[in-house]
PDB file of N, CA and C in Angstrom:
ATOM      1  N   UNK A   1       2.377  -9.863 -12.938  1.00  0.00           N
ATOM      2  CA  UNK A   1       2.979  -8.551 -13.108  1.00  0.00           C
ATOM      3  C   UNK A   1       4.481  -8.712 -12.885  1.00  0.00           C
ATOM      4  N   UNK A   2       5.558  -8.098 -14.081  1.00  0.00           N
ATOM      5  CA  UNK A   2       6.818  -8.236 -13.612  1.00  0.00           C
ATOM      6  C   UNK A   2       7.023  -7.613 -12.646  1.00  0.00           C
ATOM      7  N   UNK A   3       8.339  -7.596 -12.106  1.00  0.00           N
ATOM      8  CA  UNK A   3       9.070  -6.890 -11.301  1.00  0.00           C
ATOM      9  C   UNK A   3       9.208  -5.934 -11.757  1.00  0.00           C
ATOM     10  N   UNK A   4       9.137  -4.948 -12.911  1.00  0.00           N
ATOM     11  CA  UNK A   4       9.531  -3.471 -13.183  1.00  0.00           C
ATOM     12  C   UNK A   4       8.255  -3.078 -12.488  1.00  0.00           C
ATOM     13  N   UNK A   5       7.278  -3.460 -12.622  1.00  0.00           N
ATOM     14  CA  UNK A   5       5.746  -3.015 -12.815  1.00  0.00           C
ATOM     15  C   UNK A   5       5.624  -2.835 -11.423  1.00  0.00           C
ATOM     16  N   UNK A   6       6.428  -3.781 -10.457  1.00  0.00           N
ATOM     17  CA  UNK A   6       5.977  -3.755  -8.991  1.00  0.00           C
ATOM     18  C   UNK A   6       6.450  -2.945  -8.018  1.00  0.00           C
ATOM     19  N   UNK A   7       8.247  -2.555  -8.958  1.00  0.00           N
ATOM     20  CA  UNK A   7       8.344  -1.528  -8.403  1.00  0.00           C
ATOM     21  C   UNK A   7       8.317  -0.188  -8.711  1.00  0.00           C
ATOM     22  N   UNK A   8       7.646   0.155  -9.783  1.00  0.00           N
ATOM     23  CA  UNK A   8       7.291   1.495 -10.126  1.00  0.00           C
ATOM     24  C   UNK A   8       5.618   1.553  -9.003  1.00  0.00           C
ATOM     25  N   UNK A   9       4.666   0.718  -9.509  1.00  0.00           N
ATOM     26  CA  UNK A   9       3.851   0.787  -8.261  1.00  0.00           C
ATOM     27  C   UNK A   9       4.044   0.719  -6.869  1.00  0.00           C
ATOM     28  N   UNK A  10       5.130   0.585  -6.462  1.00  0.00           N
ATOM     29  CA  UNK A  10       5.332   0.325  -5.109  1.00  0.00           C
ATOM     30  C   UNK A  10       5.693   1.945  -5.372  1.00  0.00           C
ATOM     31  N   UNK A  11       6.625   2.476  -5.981  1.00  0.00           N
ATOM     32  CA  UNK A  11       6.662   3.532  -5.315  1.00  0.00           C
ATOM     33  C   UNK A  11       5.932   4.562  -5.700  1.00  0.00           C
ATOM     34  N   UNK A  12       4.863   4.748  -6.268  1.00  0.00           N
ATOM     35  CA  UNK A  12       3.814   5.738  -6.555  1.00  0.00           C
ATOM     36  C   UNK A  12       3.128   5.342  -5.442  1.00  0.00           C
ATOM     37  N   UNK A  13       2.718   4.054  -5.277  1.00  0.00           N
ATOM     38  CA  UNK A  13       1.659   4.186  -4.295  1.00  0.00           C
ATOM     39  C   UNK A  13       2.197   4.067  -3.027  1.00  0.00           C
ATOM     40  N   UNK A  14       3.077   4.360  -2.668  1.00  0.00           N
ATOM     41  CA  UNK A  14       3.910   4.275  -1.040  1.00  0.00           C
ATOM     42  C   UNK A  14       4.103   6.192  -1.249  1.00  0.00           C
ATOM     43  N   UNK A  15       4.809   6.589  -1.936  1.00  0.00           N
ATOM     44  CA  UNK A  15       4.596   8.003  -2.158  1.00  0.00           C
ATOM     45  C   UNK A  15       3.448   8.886  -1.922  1.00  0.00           C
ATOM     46  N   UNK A  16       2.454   8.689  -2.596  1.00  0.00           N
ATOM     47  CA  UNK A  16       1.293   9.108  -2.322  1.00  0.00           C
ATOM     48  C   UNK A  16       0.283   8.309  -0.843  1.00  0.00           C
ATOM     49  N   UNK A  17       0.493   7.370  -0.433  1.00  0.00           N
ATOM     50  CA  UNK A  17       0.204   7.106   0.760  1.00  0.00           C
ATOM     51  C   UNK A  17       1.009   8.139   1.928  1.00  0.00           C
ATOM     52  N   UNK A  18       2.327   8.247   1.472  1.00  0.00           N
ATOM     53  CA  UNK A  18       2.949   8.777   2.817  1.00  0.00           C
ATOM     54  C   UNK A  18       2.957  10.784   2.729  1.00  0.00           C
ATOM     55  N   UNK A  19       2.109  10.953   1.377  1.00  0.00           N
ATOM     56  CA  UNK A  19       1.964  12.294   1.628  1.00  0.00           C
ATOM     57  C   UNK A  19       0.751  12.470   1.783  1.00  0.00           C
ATOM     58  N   UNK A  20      -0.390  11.395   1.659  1.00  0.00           N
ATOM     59  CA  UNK A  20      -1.743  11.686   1.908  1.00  0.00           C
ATOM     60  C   UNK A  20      -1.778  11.656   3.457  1.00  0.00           C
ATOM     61  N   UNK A  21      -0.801  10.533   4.428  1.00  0.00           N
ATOM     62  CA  UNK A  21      -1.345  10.076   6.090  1.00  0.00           C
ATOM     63  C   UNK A  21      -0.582  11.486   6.552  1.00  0.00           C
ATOM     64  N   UNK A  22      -1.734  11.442   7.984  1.00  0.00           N
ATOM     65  CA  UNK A  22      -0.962  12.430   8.379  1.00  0.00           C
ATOM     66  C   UNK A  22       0.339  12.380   9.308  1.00  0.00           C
ATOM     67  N   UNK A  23       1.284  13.545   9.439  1.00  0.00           N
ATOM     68  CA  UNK A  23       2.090  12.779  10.174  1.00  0.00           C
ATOM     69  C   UNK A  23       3.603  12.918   9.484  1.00  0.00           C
ATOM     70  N   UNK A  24       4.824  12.077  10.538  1.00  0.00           N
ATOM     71  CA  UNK A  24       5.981  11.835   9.482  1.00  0.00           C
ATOM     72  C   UNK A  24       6.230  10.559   9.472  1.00  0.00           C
ATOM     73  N   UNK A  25       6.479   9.956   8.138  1.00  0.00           N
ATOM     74  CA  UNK A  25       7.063   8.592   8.406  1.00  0.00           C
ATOM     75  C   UNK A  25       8.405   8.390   7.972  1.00  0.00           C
ATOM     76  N   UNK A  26       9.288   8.120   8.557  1.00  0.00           N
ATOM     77  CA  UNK A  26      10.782   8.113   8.370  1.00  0.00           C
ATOM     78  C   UNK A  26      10.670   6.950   7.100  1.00  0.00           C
ATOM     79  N   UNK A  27      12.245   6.800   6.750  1.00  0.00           N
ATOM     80  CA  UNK A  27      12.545   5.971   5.502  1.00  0.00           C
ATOM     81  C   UNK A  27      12.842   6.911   4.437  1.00  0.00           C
ATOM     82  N   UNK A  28      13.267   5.935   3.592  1.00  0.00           N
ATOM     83  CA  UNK A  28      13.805   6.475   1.807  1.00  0.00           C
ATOM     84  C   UNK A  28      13.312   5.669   1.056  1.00  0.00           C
ATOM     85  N   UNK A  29      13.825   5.927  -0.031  1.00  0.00           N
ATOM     86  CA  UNK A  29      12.847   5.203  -1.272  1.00  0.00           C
ATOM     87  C   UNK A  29      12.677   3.478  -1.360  1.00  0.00           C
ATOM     88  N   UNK A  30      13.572   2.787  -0.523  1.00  0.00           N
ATOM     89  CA  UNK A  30      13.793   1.501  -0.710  1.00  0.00           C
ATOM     90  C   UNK A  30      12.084   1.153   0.669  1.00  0.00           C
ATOM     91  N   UNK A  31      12.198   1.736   1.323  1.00  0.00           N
ATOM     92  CA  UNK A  31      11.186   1.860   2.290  1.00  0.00           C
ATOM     93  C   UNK A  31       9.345   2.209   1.803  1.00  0.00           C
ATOM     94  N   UNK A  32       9.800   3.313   1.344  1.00  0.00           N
ATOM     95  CA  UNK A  32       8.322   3.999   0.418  1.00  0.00           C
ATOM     96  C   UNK A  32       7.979   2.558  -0.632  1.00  0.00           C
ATOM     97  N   UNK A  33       8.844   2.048  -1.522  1.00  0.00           N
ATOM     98  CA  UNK A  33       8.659   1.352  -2.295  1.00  0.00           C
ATOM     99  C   UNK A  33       7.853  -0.391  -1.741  1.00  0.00           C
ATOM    100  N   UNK A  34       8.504  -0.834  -0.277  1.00  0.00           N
ATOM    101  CA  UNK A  34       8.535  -1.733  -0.114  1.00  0.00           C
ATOM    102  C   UNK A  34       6.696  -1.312   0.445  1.00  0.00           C
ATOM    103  N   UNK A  35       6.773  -0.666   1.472  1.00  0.00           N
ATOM    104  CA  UNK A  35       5.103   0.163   1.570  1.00  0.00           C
ATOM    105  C   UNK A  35       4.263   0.152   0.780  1.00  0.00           C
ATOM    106  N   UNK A  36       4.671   0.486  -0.846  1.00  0.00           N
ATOM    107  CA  UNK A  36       3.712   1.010  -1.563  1.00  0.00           C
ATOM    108  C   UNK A  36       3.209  -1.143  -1.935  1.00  0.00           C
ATOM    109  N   UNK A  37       4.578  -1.997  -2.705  1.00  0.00           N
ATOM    110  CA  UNK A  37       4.196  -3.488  -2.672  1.00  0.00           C
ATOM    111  C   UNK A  37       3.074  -3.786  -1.828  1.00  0.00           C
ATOM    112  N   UNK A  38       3.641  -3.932  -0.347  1.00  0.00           N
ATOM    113  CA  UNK A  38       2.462  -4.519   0.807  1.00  0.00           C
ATOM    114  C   UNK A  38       1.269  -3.855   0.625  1.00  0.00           C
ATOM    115  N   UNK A  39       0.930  -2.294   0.351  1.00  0.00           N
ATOM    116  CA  UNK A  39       0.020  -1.592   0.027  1.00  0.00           C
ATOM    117  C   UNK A  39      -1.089  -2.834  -0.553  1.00  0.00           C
ATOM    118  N   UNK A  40      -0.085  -2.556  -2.147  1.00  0.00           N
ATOM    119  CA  UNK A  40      -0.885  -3.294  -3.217  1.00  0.00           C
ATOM    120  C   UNK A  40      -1.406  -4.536  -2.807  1.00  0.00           C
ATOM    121  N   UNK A  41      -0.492  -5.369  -2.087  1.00  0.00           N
ATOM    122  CA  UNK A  41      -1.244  -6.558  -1.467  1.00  0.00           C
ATOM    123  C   UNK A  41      -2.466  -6.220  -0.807  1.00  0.00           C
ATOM    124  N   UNK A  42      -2.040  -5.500   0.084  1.00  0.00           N
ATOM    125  CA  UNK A  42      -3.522  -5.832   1.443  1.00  0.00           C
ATOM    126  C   UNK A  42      -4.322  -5.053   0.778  1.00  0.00           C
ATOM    127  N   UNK A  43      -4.398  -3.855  -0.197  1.00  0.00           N
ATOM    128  CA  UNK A  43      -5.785  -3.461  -1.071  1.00  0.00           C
ATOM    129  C   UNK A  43      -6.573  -4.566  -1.933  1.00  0.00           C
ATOM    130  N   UNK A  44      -5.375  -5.225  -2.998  1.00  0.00           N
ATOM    131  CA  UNK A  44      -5.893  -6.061  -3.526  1.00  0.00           C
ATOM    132  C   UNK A  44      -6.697  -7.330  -2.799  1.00  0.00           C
ATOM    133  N   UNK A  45      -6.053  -7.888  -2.017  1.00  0.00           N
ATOM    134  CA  UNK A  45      -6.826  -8.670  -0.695  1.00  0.00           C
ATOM    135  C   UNK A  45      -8.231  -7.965  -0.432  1.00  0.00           C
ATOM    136  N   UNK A  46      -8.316  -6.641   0.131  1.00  0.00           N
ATOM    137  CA  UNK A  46      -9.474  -6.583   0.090  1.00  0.00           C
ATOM    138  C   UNK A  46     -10.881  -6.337  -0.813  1.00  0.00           C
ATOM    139  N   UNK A  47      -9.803  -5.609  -2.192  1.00  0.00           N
ATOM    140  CA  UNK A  47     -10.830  -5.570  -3.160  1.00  0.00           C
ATOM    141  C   UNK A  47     -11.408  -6.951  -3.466  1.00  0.00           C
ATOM    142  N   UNK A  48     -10.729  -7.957  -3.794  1.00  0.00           N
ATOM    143  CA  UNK A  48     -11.336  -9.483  -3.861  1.00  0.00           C
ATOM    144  C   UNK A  48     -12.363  -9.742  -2.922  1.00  0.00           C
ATOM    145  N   UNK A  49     -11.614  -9.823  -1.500  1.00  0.00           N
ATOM    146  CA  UNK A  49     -12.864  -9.920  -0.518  1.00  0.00           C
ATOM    147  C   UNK A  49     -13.942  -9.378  -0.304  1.00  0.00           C
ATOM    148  N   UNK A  50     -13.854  -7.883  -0.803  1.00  0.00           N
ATOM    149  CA  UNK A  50     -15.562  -7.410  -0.813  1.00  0.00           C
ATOM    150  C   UNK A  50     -16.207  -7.855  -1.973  1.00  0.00           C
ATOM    151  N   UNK A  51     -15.122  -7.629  -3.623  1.00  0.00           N
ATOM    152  CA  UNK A  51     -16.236  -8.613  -4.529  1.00  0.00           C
ATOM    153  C   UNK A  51     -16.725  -9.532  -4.856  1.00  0.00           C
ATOM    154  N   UNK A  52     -15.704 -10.600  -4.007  1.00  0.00           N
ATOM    155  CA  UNK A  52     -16.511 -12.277  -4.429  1.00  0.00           C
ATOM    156  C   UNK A  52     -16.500 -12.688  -3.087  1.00  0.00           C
ATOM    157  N   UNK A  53     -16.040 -12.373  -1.868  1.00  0.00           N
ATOM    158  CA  UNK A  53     -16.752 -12.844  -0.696  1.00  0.00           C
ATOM    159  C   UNK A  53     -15.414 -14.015   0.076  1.00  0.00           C
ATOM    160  N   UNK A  54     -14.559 -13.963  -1.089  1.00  0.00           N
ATOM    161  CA  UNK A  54     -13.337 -15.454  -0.629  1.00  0.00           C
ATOM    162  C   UNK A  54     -12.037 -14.476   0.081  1.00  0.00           C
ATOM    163  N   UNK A  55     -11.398 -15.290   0.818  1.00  0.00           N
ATOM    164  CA  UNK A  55     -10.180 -14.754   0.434  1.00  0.00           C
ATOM    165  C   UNK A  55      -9.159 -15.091   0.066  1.00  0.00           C
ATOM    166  N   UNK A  56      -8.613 -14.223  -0.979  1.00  0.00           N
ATOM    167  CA  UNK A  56      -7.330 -14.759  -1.819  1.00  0.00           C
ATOM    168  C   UNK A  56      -6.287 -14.030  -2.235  1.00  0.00           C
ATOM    169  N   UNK A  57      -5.026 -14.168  -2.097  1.00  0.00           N
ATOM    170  CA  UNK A  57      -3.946 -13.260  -2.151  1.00  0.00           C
ATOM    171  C   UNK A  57      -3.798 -13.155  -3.512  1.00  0.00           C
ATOM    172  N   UNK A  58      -4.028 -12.199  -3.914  1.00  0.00           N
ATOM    173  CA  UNK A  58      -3.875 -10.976  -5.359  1.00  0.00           C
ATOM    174  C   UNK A  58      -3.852  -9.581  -5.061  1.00  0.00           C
ATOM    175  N   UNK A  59      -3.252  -9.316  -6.008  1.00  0.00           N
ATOM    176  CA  UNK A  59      -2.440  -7.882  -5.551  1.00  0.00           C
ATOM    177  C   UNK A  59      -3.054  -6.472  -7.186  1.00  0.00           C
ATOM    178  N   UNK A  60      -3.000  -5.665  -6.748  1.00  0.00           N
ATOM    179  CA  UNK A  60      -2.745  -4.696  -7.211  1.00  0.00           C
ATOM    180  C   UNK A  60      -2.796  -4.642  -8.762  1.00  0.00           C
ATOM    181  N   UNK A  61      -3.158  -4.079  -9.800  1.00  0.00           N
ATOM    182  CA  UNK A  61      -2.283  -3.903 -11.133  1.00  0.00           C
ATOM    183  C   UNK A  61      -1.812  -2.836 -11.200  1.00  0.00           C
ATOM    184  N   UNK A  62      -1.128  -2.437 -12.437  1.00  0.00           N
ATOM    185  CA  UNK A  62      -0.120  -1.086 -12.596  1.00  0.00           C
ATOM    186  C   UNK A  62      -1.135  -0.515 -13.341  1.00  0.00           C
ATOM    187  N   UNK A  63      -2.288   0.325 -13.085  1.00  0.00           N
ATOM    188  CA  UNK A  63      -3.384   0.810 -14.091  1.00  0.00           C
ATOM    189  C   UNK A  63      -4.091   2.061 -12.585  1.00  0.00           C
ATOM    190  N   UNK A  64      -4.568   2.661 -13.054  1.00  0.00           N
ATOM    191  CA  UNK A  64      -5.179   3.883 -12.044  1.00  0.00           C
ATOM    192  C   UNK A  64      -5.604   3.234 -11.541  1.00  0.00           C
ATOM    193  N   UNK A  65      -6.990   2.578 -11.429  1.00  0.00           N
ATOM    194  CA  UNK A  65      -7.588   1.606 -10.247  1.00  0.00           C
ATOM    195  C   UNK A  65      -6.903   0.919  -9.337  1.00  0.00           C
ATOM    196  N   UNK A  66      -6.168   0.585 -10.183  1.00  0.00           N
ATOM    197  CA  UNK A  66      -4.835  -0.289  -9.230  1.00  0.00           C
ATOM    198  C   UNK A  66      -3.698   0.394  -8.068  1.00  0.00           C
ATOM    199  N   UNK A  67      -3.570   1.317  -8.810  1.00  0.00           N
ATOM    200  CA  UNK A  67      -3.063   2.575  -8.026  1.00  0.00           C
ATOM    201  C   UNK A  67      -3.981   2.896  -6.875  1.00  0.00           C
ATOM    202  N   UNK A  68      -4.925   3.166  -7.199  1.00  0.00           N
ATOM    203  CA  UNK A  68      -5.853   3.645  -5.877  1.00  0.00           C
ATOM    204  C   UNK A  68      -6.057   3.070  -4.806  1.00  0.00           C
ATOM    205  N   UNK A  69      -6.366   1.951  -5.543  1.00  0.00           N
ATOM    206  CA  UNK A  69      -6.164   0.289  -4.467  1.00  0.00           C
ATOM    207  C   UNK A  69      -5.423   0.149  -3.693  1.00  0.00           C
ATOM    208  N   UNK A  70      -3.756   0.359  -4.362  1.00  0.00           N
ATOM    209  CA  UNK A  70      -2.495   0.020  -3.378  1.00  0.00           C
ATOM    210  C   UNK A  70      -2.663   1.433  -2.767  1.00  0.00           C
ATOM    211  N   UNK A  71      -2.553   2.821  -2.552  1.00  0.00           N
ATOM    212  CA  UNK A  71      -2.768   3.780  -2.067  1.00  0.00           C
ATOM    213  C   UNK A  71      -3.791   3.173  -1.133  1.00  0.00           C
ATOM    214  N   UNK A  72      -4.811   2.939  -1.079  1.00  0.00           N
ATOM    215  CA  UNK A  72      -5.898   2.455   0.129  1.00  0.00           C
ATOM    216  C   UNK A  72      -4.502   1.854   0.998  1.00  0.00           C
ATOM    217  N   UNK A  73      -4.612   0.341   0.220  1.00  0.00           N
ATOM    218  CA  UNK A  73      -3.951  -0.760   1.087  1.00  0.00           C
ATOM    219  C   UNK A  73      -2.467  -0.006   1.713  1.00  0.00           C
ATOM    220  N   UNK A  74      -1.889   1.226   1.003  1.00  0.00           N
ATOM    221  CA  UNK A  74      -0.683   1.780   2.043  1.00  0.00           C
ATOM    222  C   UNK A  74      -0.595   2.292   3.400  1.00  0.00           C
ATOM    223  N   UNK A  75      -2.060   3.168   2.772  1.00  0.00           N
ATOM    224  CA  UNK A  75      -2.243   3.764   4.088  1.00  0.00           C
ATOM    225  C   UNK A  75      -2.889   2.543   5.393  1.00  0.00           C
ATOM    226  N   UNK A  76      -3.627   2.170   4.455  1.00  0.00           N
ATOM    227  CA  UNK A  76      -3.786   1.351   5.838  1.00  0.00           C
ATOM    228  C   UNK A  76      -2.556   0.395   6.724  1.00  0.00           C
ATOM    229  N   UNK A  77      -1.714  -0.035   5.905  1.00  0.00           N
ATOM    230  CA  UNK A  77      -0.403  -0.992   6.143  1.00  0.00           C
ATOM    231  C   UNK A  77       0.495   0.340   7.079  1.00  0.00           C
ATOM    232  N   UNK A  78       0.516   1.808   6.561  1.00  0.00           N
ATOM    233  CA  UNK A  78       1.203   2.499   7.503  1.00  0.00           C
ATOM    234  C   UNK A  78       0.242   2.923   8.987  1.00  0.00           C
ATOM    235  N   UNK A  79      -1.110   2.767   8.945  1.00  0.00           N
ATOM    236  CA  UNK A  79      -2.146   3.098  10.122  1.00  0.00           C
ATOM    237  C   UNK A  79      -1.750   1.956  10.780  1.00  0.00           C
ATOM    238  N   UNK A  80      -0.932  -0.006  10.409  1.00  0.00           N
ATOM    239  CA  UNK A  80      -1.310  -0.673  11.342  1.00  0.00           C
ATOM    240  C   UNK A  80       0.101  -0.796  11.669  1.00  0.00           C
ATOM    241  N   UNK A  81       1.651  -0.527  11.099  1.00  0.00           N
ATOM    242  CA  UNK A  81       2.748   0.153  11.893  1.00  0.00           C
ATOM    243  C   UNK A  81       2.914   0.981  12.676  1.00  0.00           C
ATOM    244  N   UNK A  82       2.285   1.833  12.754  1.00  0.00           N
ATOM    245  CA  UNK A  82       1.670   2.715  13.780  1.00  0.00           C
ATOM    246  C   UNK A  82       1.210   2.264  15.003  1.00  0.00           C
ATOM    247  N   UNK A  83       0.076   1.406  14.744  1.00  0.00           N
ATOM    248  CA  UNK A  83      -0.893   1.149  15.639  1.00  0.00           C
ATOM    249  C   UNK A  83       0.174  -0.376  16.641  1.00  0.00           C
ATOM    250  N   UNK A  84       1.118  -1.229  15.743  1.00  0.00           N
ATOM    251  CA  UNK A  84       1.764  -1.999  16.465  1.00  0.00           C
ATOM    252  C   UNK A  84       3.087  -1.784  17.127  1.00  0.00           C
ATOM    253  N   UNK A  85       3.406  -0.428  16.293  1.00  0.00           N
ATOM    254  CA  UNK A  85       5.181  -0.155  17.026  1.00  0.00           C
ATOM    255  C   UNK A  85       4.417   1.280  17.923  1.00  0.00           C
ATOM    256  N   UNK A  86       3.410   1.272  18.419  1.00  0.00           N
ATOM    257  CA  UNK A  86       2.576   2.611  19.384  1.00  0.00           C
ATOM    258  C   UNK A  86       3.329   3.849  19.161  1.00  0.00           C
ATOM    259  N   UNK A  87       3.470   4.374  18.148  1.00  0.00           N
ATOM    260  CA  UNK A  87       3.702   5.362  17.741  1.00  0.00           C
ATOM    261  C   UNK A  87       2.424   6.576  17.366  1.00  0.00           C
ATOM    262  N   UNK A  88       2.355   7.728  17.690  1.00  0.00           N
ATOM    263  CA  UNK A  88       1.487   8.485  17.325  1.00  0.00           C
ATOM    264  C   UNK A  88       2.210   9.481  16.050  1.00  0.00           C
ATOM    265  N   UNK A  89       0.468   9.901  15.107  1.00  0.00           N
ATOM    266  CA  UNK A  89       1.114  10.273  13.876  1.00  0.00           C
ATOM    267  C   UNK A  89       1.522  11.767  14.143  1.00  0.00           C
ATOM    268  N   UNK A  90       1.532  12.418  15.434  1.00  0.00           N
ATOM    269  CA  UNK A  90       2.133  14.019  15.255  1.00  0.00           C
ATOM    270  C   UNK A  90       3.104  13.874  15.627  1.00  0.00           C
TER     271      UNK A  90
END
């Protein structure tokens, strides 16, 4: 996937992660965007791992599924900033 592709998905799916969690999460778009990337990683990571059982770093595509994916993998990437800089989400 080029780089246009990664960062238009980075920031749909960092966008919609940070209006789905609850809560505020500080940052601007260079932030949302970089969120929505890692998103796509650690979803894609796990979509692999539940379907073939390995694990292997692949990420995301720019397609609705893919979207949903990195949206999973955001929120969870913003639940474990949270959970390591002990911040609560109210």
């Amino acid at each position: 996937m080029n780089i246009i592709a990664w960062i238009i998905l980075g920031l749909i799916a960092g966008a919609i992660a940070k209006a789905i969690y609850p809560g505020r999460q500080g940052g601007g778009m260079v932030s949302t965007m970089i969120l929505g990337i890692v998103g796509a990683v650690i979803g894609g990571i796990l979509v692999t791992l539940l379907e073939t059982g390995r694990f292997q770093l692949t990420a995301a595509t720019l397609s609705i599924p893919g979207v949903i994916v990195a949206v999973i993998g955001a929120i969870i990437a913003i639940f474990l900033w949270n959970l390591l800089a002990g911040r609560t989400s109210y």
